[in-house]
N, C-alpha and C. Protein backbone atom coordinates (compact mmCIF):
# COMPACT_ATOMS: atom_id res chain seq x y z
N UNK A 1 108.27 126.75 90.04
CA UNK A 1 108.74 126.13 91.26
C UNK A 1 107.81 124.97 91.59
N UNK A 2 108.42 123.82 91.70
CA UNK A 2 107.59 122.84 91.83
C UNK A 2 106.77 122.51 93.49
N UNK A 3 106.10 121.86 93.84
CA UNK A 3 105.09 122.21 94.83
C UNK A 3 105.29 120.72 95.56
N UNK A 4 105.71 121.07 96.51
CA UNK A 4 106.13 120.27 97.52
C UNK A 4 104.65 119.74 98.36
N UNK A 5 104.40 118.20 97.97
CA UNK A 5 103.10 117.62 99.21
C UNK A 5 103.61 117.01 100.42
N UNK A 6 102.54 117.20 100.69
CA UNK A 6 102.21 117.40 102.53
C UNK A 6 102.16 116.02 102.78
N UNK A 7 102.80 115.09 103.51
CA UNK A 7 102.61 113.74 103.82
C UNK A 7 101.78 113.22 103.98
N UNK A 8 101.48 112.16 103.72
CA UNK A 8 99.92 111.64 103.66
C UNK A 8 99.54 110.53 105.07
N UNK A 9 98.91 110.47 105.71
CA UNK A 9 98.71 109.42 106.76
C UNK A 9 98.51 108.33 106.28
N UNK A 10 98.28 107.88 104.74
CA UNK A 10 97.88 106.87 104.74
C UNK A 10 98.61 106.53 103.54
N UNK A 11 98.95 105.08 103.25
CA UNK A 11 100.02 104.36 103.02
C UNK A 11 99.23 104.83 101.17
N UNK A 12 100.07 104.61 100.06
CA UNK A 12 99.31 104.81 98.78
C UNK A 12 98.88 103.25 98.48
N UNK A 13 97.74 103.79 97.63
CA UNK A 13 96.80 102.57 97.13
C UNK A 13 97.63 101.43 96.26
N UNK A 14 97.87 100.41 96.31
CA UNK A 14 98.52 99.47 95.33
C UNK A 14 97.52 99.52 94.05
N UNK A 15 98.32 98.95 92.95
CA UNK A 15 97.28 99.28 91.51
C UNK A 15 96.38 97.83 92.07
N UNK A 16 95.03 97.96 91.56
CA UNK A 16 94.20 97.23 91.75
C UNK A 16 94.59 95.71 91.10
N UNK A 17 94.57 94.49 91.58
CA UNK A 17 95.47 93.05 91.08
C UNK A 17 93.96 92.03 90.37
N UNK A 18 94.08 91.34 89.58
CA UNK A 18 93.33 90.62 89.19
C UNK A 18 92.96 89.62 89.94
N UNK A 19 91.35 89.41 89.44
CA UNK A 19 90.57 88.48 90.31
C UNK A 19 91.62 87.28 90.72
N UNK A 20 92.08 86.57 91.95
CA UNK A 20 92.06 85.17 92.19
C UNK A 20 93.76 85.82 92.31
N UNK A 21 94.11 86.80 92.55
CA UNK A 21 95.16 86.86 93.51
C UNK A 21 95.31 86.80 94.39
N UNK A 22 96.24 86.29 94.78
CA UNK A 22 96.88 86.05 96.74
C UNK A 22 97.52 87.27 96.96
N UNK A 23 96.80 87.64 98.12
CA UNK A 23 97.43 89.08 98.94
C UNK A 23 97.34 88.99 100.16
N UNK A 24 97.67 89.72 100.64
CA UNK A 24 98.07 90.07 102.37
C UNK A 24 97.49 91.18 103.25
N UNK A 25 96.68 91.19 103.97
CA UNK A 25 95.58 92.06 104.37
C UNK A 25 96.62 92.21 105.80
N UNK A 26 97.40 93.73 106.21
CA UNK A 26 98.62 93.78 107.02
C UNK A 26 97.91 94.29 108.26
N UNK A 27 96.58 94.37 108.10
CA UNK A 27 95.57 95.22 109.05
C UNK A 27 95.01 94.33 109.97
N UNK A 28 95.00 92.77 109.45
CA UNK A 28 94.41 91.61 110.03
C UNK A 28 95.80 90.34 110.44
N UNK A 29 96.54 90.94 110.71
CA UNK A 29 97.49 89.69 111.28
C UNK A 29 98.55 89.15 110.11
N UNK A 30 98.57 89.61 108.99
CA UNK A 30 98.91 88.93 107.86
C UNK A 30 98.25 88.57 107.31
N UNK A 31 96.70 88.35 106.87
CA UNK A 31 95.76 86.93 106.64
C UNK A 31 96.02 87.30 105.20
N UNK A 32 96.16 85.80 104.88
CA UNK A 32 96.48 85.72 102.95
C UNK A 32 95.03 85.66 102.75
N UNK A 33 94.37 86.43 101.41
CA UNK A 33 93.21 86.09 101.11
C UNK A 33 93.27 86.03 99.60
N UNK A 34 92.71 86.00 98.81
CA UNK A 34 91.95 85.29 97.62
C UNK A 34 91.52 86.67 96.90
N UNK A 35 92.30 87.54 95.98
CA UNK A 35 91.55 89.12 95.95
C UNK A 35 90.28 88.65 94.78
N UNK A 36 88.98 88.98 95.33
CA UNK A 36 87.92 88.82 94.06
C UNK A 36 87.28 90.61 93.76
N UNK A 37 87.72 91.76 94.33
CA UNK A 37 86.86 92.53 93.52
C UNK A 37 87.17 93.63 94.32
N UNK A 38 86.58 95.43 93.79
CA UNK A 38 86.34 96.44 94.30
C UNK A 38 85.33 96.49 95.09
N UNK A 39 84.92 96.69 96.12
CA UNK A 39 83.73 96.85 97.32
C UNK A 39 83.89 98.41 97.56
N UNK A 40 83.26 99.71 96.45
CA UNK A 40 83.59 101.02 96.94
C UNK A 40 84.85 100.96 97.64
N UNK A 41 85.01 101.88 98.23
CA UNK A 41 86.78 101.91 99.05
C UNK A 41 87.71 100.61 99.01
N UNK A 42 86.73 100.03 99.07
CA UNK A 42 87.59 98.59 100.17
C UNK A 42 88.17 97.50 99.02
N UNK A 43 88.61 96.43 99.11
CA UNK A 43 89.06 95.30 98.37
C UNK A 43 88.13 93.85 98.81
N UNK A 44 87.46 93.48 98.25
CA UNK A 44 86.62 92.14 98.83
C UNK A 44 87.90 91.00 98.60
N UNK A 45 88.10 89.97 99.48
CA UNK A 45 89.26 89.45 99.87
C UNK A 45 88.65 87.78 100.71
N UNK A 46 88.70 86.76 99.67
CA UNK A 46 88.42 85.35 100.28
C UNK A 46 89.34 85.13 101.03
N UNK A 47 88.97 83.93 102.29
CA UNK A 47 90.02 83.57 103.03
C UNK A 47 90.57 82.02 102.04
N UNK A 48 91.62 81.60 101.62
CA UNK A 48 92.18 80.94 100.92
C UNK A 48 91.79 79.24 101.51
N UNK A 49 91.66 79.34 102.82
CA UNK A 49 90.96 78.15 103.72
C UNK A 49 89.64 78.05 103.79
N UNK A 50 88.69 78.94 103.28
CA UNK A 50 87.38 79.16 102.47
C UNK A 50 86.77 80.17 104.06
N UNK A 51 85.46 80.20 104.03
CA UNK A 51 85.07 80.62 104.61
C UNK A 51 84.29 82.45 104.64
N UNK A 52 84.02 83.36 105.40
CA UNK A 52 83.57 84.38 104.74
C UNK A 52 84.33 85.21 104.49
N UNK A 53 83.88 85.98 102.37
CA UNK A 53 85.02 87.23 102.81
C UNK A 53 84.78 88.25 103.71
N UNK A 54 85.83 89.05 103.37
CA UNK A 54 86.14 90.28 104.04
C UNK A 54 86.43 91.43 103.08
N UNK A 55 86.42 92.75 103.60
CA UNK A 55 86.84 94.09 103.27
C UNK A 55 88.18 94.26 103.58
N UNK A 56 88.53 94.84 102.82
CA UNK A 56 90.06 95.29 103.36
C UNK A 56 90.42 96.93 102.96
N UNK A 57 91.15 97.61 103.64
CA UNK A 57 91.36 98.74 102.97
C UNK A 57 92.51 98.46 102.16
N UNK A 58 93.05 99.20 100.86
CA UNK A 58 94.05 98.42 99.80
C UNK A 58 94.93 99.26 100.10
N UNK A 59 95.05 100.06 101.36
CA UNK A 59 96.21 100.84 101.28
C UNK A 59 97.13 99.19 102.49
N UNK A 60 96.89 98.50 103.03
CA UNK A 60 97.24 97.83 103.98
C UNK A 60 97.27 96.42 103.60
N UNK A 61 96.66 96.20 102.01
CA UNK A 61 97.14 95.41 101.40
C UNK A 61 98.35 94.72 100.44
N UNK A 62 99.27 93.71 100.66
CA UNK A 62 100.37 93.51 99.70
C UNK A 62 100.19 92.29 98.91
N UNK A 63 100.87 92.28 97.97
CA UNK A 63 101.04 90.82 97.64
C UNK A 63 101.47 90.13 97.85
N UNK A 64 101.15 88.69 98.00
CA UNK A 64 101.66 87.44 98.67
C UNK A 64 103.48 86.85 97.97
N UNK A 65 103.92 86.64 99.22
CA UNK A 65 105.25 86.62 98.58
C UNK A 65 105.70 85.12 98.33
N UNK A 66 106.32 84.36 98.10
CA UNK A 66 106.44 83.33 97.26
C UNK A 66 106.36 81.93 98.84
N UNK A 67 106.48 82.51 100.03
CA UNK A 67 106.89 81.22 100.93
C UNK A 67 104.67 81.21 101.10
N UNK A 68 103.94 82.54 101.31
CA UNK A 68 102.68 82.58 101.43
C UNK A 68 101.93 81.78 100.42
N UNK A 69 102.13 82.10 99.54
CA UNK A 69 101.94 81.28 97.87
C UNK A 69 101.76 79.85 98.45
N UNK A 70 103.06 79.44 98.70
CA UNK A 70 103.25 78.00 99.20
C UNK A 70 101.81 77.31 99.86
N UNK A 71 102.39 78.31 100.86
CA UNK A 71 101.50 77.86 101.87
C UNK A 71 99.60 77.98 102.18
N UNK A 72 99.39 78.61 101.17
CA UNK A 72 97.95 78.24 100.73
C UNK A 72 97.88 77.29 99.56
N UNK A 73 98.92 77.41 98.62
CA UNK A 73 98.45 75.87 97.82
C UNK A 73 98.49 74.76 98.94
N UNK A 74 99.50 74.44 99.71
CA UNK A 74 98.89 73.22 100.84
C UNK A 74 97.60 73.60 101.26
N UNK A 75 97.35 74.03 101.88
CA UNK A 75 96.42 74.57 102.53
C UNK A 75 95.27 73.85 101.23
N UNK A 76 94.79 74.29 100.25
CA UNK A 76 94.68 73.92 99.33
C UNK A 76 93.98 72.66 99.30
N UNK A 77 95.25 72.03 98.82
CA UNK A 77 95.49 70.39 98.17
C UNK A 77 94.94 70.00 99.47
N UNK A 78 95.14 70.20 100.93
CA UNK A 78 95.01 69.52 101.93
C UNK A 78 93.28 69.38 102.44
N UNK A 79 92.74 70.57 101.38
CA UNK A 79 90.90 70.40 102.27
C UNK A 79 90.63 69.64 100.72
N UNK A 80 91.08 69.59 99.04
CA UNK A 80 90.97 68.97 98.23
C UNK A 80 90.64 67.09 98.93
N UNK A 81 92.16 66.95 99.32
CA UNK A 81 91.90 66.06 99.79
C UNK A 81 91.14 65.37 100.59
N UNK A 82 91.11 66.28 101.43
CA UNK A 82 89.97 65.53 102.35
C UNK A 82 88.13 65.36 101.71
N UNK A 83 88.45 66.40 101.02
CA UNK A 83 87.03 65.96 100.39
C UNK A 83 86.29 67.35 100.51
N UNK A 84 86.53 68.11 100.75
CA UNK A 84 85.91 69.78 101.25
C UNK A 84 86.02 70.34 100.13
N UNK A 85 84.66 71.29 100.12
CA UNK A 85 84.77 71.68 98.42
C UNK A 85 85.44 73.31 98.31
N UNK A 86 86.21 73.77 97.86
CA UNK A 86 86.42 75.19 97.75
C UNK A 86 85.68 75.89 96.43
């Protein structure tokens, strides 16, 4: 008889994504970040507009969907341009 689990409070872990993916931290507003690594529990996560990372828990993390994508390559090209180094 197979064995029925008990619901979990917390959302399941996504498989871990390679360095210099765009994801979605759902815990912080949406914020797209930059995935660079395992931090014990957490996901270390650049902000794509530079600045400091962050932790994230990876159960509250997704991947960036194609309009987000977009919108950090501007983001992007736009501090390129100006001369700001990422």
């Amino acid at each position: 008889m197979p064995l029925e689990r008990e619901p979990s409070d917390h959302p399941a872990h996504p498989p871990v994504p390679l360095p210099g993916t765009l994801v979605v931290d759902t815990q912080r507003g949406d914020r797209v970040g930059e995935f660079r690594g395992v931090a014990g529990p957490y996901w270390s996560l650049r902000p794509v507009r530079g600045g400091a990372e962050w932790e994230a828990d990876p159960a509250h993390v997704r991947p960036a969907d194609a309009r987000e994508h977009l919108h950090a390559a501007t983001a992007i090209a736009n501090r390129r341009s100006a001369g700001e180094w990422l």
